[in-house]
PDB file of N, CA and C in Angstrom:
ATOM      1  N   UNK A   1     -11.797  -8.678   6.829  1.00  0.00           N
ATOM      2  CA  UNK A   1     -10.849  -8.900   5.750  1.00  0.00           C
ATOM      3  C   UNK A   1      -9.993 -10.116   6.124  1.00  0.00           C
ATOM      4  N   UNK A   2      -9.751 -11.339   5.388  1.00  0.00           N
ATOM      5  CA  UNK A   2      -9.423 -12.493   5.304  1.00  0.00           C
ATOM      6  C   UNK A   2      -8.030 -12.383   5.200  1.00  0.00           C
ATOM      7  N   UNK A   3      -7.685 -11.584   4.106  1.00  0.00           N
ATOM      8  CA  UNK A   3      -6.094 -11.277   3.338  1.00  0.00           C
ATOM      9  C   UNK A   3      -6.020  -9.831   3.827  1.00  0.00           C
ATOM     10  N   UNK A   4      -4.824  -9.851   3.229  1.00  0.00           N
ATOM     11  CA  UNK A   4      -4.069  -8.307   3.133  1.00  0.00           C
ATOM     12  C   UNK A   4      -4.854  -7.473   2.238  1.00  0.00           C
ATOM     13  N   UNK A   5      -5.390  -7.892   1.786  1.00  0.00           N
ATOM     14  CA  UNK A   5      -6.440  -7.222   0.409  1.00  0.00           C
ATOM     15  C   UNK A   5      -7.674  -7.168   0.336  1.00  0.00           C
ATOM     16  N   UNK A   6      -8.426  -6.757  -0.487  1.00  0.00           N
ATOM     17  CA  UNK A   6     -10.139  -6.996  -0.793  1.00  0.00           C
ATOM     18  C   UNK A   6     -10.355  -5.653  -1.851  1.00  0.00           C
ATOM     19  N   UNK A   7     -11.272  -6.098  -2.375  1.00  0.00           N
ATOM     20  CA  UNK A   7     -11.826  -5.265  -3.338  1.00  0.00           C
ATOM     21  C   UNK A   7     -12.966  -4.605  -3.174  1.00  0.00           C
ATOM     22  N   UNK A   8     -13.566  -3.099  -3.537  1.00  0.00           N
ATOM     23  CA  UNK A   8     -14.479  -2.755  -3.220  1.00  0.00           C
ATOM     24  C   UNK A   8     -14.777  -2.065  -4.736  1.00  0.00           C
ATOM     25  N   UNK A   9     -14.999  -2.899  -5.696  1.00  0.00           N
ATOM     26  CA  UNK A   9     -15.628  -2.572  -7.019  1.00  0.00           C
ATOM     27  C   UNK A   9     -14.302  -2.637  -7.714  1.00  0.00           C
ATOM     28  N   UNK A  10     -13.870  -0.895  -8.274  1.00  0.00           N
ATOM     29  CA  UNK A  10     -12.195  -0.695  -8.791  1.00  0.00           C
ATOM     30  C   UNK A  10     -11.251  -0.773  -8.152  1.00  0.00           C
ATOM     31  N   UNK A  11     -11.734  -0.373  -6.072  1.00  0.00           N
ATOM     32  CA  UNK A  11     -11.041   0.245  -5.430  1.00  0.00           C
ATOM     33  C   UNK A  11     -10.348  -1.045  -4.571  1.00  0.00           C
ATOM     34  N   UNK A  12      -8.559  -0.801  -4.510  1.00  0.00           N
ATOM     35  CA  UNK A  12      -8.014  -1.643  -3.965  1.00  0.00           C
ATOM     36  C   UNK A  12      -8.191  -1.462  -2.565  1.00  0.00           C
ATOM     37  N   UNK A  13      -8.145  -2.193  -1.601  1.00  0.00           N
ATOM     38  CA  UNK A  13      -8.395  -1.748  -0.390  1.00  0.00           C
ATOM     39  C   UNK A  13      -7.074  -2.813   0.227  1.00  0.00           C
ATOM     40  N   UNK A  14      -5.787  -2.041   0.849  1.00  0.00           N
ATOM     41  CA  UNK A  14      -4.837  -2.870   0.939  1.00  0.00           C
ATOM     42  C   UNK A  14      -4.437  -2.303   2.951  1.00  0.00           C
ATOM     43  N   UNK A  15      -3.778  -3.831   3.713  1.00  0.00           N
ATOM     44  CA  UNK A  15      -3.596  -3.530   4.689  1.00  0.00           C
ATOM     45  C   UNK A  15      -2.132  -3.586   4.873  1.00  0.00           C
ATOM     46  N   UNK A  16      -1.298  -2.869   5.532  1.00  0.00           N
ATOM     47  CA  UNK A  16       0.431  -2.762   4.797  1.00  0.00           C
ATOM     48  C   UNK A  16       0.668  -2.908   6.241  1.00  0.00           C
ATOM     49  N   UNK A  17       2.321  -2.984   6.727  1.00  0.00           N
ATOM     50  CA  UNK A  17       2.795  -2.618   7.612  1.00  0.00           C
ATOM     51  C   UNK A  17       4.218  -2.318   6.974  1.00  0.00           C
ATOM     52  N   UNK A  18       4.282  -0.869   7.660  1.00  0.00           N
ATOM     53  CA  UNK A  18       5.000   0.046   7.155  1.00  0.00           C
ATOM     54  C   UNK A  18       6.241  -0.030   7.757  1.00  0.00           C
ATOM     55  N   UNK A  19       7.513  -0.125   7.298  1.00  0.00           N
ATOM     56  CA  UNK A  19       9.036  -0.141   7.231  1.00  0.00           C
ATOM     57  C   UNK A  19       9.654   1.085   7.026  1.00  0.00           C
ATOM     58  N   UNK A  20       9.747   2.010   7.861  1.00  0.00           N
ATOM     59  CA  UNK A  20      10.465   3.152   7.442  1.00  0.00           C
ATOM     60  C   UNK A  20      11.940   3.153   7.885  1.00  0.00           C
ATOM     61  N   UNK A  21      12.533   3.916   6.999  1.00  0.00           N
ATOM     62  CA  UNK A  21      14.214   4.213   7.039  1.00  0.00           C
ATOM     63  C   UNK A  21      14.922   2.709   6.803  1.00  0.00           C
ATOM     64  N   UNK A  22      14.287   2.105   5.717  1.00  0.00           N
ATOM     65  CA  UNK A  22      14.640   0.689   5.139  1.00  0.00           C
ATOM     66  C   UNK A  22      15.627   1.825   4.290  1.00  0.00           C
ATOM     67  N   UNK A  23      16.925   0.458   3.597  1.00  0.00           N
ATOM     68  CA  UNK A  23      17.758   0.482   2.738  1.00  0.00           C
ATOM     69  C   UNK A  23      17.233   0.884   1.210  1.00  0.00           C
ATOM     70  N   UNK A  24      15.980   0.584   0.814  1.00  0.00           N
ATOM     71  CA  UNK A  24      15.767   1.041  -0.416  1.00  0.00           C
ATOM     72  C   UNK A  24      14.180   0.698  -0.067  1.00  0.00           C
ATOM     73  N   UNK A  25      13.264   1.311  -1.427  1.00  0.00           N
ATOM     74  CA  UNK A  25      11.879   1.151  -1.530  1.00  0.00           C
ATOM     75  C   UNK A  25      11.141  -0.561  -1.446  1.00  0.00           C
ATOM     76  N   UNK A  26      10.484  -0.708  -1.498  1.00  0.00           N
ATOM     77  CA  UNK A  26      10.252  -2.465  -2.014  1.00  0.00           C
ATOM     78  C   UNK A  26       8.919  -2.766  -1.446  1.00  0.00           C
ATOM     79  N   UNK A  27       7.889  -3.596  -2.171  1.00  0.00           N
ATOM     80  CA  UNK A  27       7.240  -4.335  -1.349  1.00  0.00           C
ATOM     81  C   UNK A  27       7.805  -5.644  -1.193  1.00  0.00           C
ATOM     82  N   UNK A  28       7.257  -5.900   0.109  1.00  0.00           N
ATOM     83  CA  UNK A  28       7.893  -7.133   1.043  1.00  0.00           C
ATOM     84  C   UNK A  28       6.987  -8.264   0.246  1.00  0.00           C
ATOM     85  N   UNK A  29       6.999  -9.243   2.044  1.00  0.00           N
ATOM     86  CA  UNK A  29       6.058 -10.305   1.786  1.00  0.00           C
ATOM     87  C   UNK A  29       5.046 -10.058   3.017  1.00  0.00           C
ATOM     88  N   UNK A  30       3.909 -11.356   2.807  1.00  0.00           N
ATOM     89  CA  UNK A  30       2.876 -11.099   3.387  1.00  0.00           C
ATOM     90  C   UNK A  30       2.907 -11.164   4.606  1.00  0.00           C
ATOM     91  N   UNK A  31       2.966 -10.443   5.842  1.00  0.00           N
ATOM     92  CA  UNK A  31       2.971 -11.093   7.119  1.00  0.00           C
ATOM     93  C   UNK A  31       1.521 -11.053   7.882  1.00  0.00           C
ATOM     94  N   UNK A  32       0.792 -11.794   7.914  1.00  0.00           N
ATOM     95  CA  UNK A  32      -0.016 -12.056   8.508  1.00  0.00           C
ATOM     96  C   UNK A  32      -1.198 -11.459   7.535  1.00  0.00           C
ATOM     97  N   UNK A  33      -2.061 -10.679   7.938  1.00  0.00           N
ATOM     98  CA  UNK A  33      -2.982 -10.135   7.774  1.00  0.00           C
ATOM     99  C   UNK A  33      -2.648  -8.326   6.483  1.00  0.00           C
ATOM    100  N   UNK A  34      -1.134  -8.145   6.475  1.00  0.00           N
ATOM    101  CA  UNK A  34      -0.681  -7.239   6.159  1.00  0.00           C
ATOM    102  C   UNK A  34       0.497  -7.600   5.296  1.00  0.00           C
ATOM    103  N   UNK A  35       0.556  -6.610   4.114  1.00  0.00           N
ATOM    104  CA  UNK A  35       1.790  -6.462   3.187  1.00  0.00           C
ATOM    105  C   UNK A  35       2.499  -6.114   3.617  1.00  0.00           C
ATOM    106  N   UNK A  36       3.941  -5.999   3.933  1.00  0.00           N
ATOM    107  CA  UNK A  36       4.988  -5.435   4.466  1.00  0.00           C
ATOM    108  C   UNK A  36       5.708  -4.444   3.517  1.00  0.00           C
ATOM    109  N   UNK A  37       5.651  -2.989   3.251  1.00  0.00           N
ATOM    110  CA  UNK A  37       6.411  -2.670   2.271  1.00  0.00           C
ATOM    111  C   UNK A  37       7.049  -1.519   3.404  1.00  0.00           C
ATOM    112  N   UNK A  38       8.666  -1.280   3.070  1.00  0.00           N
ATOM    113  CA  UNK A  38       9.415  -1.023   3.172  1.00  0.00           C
ATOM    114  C   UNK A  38       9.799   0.325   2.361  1.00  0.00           C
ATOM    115  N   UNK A  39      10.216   1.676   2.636  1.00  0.00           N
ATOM    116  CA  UNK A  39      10.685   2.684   2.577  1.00  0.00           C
ATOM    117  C   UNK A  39      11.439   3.661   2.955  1.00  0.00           C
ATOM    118  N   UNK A  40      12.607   4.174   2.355  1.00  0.00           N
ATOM    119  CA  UNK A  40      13.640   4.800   2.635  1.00  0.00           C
ATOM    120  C   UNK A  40      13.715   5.773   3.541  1.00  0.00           C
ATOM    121  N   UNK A  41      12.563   6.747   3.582  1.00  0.00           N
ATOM    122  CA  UNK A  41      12.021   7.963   4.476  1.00  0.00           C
ATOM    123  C   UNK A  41      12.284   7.896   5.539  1.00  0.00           C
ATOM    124  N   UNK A  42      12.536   8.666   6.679  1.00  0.00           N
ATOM    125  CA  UNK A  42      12.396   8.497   8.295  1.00  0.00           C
ATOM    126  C   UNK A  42      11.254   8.992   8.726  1.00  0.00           C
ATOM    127  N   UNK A  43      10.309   8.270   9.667  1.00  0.00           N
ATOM    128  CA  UNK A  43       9.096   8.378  10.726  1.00  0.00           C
ATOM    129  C   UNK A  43       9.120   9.860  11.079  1.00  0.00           C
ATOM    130  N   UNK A  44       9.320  10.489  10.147  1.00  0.00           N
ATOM    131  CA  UNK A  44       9.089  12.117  11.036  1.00  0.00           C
ATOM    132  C   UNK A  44       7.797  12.831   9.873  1.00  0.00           C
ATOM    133  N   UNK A  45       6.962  13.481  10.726  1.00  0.00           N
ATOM    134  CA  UNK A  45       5.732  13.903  10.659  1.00  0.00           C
ATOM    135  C   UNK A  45       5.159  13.284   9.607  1.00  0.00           C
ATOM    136  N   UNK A  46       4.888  12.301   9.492  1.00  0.00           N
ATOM    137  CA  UNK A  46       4.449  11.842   8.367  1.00  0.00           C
ATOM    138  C   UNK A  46       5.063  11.526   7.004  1.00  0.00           C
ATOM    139  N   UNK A  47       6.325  11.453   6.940  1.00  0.00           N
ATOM    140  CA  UNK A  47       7.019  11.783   5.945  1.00  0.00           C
ATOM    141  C   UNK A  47       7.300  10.202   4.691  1.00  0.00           C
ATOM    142  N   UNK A  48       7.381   9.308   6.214  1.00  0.00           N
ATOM    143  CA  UNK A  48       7.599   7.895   5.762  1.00  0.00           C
ATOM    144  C   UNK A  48       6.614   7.606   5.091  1.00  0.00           C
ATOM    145  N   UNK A  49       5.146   7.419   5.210  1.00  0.00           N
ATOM    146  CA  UNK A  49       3.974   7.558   4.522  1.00  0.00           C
ATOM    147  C   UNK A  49       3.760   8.239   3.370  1.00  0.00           C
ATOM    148  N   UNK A  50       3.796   9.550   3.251  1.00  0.00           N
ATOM    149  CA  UNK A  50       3.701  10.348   2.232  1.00  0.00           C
ATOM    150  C   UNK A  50       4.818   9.873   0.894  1.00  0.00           C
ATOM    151  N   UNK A  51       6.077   9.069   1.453  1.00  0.00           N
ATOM    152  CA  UNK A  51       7.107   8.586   1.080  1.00  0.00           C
ATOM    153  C   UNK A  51       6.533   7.470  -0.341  1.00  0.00           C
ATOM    154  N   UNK A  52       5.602   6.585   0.681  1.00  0.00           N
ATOM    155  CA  UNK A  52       5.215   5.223   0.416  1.00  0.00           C
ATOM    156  C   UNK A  52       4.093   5.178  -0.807  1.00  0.00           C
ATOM    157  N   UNK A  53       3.444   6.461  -0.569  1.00  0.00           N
ATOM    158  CA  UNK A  53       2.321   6.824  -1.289  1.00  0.00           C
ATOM    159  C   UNK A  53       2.733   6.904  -2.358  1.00  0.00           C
ATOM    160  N   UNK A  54       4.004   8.013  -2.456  1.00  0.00           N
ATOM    161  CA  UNK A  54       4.343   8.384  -3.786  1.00  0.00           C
ATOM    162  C   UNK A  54       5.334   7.142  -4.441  1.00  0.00           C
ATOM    163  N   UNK A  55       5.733   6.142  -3.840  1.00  0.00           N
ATOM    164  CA  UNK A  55       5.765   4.678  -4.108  1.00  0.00           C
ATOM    165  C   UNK A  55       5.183   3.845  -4.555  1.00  0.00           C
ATOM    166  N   UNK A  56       4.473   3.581  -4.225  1.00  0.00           N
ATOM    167  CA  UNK A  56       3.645   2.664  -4.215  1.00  0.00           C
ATOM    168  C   UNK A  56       1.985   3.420  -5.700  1.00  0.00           C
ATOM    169  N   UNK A  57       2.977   4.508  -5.891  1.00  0.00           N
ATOM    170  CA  UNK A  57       1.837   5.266  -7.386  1.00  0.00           C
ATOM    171  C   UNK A  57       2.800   4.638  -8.478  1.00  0.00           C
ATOM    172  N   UNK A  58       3.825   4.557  -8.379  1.00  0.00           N
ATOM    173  CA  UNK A  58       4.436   4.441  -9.619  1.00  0.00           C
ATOM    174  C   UNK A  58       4.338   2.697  -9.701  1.00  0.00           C
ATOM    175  N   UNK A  59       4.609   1.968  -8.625  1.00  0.00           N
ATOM    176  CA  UNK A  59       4.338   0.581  -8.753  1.00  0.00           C
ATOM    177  C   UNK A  59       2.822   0.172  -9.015  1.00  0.00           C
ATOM    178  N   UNK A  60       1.879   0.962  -8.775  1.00  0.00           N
ATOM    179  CA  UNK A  60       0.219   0.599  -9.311  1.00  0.00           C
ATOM    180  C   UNK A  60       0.282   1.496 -10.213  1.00  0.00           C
ATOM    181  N   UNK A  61       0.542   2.318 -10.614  1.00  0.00           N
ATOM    182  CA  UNK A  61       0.323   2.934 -12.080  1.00  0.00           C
ATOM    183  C   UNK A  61      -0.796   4.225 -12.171  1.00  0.00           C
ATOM    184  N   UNK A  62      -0.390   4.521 -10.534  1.00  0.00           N
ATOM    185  CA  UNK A  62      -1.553   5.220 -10.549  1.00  0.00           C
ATOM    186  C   UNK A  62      -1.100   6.886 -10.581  1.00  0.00           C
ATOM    187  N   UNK A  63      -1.801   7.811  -9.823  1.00  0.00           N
ATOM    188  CA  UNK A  63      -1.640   9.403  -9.373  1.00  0.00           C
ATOM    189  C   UNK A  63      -1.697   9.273  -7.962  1.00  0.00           C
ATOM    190  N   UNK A  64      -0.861   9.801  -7.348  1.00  0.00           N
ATOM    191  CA  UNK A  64      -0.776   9.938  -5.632  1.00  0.00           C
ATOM    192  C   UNK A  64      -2.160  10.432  -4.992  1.00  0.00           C
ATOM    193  N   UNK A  65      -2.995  11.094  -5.401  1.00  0.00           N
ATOM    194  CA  UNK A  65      -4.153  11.591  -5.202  1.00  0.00           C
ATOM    195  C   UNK A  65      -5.235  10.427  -5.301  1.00  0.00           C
ATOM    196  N   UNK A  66      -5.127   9.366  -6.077  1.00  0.00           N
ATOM    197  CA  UNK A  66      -5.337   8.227  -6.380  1.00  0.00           C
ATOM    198  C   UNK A  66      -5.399   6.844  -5.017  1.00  0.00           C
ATOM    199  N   UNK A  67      -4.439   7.363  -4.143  1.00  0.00           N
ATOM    200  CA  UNK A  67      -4.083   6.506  -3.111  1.00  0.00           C
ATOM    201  C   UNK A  67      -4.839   7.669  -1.757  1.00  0.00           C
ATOM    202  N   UNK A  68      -5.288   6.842  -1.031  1.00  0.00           N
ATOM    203  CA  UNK A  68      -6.055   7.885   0.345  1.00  0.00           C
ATOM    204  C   UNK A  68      -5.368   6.365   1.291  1.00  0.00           C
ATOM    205  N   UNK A  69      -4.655   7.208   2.561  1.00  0.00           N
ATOM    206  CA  UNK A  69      -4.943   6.669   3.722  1.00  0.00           C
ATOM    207  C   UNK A  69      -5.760   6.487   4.397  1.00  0.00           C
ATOM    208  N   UNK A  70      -6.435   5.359   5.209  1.00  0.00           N
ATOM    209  CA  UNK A  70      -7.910   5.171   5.514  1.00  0.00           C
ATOM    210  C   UNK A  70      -7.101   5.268   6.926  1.00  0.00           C
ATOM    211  N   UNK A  71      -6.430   4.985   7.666  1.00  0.00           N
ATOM    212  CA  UNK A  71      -6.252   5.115   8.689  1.00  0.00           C
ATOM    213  C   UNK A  71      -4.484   4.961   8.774  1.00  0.00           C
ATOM    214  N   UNK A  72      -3.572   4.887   9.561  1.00  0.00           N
ATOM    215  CA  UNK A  72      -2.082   5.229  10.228  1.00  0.00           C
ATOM    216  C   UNK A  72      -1.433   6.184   9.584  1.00  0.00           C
ATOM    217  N   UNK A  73      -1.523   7.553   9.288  1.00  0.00           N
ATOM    218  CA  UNK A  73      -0.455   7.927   8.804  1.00  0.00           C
ATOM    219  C   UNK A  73       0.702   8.429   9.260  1.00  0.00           C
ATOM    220  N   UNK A  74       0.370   7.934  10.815  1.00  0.00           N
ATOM    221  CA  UNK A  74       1.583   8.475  11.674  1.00  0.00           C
ATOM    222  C   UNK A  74       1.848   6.672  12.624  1.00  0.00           C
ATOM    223  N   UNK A  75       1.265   5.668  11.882  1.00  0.00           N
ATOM    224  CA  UNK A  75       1.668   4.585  12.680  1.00  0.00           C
ATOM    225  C   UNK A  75       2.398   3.646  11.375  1.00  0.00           C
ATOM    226  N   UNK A  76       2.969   2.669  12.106  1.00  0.00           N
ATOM    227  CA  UNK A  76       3.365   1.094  10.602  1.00  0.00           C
ATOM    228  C   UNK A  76       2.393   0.604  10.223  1.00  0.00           C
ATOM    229  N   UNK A  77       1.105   0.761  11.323  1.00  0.00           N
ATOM    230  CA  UNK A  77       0.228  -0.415  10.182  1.00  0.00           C
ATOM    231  C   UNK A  77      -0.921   0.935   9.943  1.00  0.00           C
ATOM    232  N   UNK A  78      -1.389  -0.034   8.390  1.00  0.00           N
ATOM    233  CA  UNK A  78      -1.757   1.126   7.517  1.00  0.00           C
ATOM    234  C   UNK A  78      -2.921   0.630   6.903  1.00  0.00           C
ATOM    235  N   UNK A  79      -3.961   1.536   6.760  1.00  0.00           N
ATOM    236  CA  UNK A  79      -4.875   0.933   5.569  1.00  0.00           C
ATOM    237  C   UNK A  79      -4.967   1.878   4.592  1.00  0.00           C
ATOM    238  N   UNK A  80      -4.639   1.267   2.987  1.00  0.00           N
ATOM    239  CA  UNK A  80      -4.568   2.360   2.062  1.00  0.00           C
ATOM    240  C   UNK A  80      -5.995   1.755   1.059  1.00  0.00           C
ATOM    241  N   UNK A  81      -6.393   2.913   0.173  1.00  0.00           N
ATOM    242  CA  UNK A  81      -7.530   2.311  -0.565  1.00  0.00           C
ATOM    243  C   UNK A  81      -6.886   2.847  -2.310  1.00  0.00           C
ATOM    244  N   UNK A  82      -6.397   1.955  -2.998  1.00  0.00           N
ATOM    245  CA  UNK A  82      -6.047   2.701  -4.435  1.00  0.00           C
ATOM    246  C   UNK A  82      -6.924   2.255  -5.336  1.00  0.00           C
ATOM    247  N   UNK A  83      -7.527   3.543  -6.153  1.00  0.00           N
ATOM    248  CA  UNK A  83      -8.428   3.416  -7.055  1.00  0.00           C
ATOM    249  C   UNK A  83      -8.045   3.263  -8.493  1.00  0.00           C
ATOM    250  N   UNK A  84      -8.343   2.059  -8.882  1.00  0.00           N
ATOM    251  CA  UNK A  84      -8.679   1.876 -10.008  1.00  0.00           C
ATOM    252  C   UNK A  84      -6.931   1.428 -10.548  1.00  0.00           C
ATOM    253  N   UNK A  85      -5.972   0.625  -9.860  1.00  0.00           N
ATOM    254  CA  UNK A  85      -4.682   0.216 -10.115  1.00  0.00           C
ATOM    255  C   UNK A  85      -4.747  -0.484 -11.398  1.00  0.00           C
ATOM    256  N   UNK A  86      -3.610   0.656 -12.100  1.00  0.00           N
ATOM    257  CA  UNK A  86      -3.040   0.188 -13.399  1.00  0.00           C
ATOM    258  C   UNK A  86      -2.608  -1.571 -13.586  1.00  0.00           C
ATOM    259  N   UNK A  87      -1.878  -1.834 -12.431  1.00  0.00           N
ATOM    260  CA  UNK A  87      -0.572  -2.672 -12.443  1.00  0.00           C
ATOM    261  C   UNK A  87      -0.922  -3.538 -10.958  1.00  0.00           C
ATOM    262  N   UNK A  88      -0.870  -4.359 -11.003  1.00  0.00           N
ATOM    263  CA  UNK A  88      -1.010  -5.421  -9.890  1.00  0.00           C
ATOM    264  C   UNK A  88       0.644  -6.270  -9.625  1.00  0.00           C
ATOM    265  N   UNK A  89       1.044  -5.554  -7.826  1.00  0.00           N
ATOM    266  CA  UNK A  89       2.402  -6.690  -7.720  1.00  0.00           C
ATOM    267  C   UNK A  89       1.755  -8.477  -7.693  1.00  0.00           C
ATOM    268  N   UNK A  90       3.054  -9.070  -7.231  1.00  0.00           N
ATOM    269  CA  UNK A  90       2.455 -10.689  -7.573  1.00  0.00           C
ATOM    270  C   UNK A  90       1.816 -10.839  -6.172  1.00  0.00           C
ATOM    271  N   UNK A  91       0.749 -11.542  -6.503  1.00  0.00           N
ATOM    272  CA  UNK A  91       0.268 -12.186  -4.844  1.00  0.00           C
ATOM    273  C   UNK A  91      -1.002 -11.319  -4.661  1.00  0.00           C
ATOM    274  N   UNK A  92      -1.707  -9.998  -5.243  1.00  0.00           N
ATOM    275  CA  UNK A  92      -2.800  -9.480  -5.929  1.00  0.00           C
ATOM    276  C   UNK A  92      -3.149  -9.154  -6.887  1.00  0.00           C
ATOM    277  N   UNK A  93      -4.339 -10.037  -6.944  1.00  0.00           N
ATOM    278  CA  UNK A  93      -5.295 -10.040  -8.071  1.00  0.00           C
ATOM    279  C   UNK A  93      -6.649  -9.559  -8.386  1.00  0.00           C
ATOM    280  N   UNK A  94      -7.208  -9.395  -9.445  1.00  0.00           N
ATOM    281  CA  UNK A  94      -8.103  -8.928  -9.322  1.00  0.00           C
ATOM    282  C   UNK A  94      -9.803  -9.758  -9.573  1.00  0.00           C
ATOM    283  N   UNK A  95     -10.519  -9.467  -8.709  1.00  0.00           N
ATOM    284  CA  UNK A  95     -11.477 -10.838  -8.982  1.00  0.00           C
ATOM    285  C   UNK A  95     -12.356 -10.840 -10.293  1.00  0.00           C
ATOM    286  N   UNK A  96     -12.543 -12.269 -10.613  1.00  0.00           N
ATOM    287  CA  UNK A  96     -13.090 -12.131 -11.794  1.00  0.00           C
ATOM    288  C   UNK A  96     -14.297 -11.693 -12.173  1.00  0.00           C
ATOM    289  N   UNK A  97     -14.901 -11.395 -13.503  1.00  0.00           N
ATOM    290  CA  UNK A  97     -16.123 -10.972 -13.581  1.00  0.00           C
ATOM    291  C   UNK A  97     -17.291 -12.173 -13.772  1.00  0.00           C
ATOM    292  N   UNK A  98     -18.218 -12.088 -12.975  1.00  0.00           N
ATOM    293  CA  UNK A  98     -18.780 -13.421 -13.131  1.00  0.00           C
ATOM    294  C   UNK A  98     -20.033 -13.477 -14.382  1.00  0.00           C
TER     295      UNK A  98
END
């Protein structure tokens, strides 16, 4: 993966690094290889994550069930896969149909 992103048909396939017990919800900017989004929750059992999920549904437009962690749900960096996103933030897009 080149970007923070890639597509696998509908399915978003996004690489984050996770901000917990931030001042308010937000996605960041890009740092490196990863989105930076930021959430209010504290790092306890999973909570910050589960936090982000249900975040990050209402900003893609999706159902929380909709979003699967592919891997950290107890670390900052994260790989999430969301299917079939309503709503795209700025800076992902979706590729065209050729």
């Amino acid at each position: 993966m080149e970007s923070f992103y890639e597509w696998d048909g509908d399915i978003l396939i996004l690489n984050v690094l996770g901000t917990p017990g931030a001042k308010m919800n937000k996605i960041g900017k890009v740092k490196g290889q990863q989105l930076k989004i930021s959430v209010t929750a504290e790092p306890t059992d999973g909570k910050a994550t589960d936090s982000m999920v249900a975040f990050l549904s209402k900003e893609f437009k999706v159902s929380k069930k909709d979003i699967e962690v592919v891997f950290g749900q107890f670390s900052i960096h994260k790989q999430l896969r969301i299917k079939h996103p309503q709503k795209l933030p700025a800076g992902i897009s979706k590729p065209s149909l050729k």
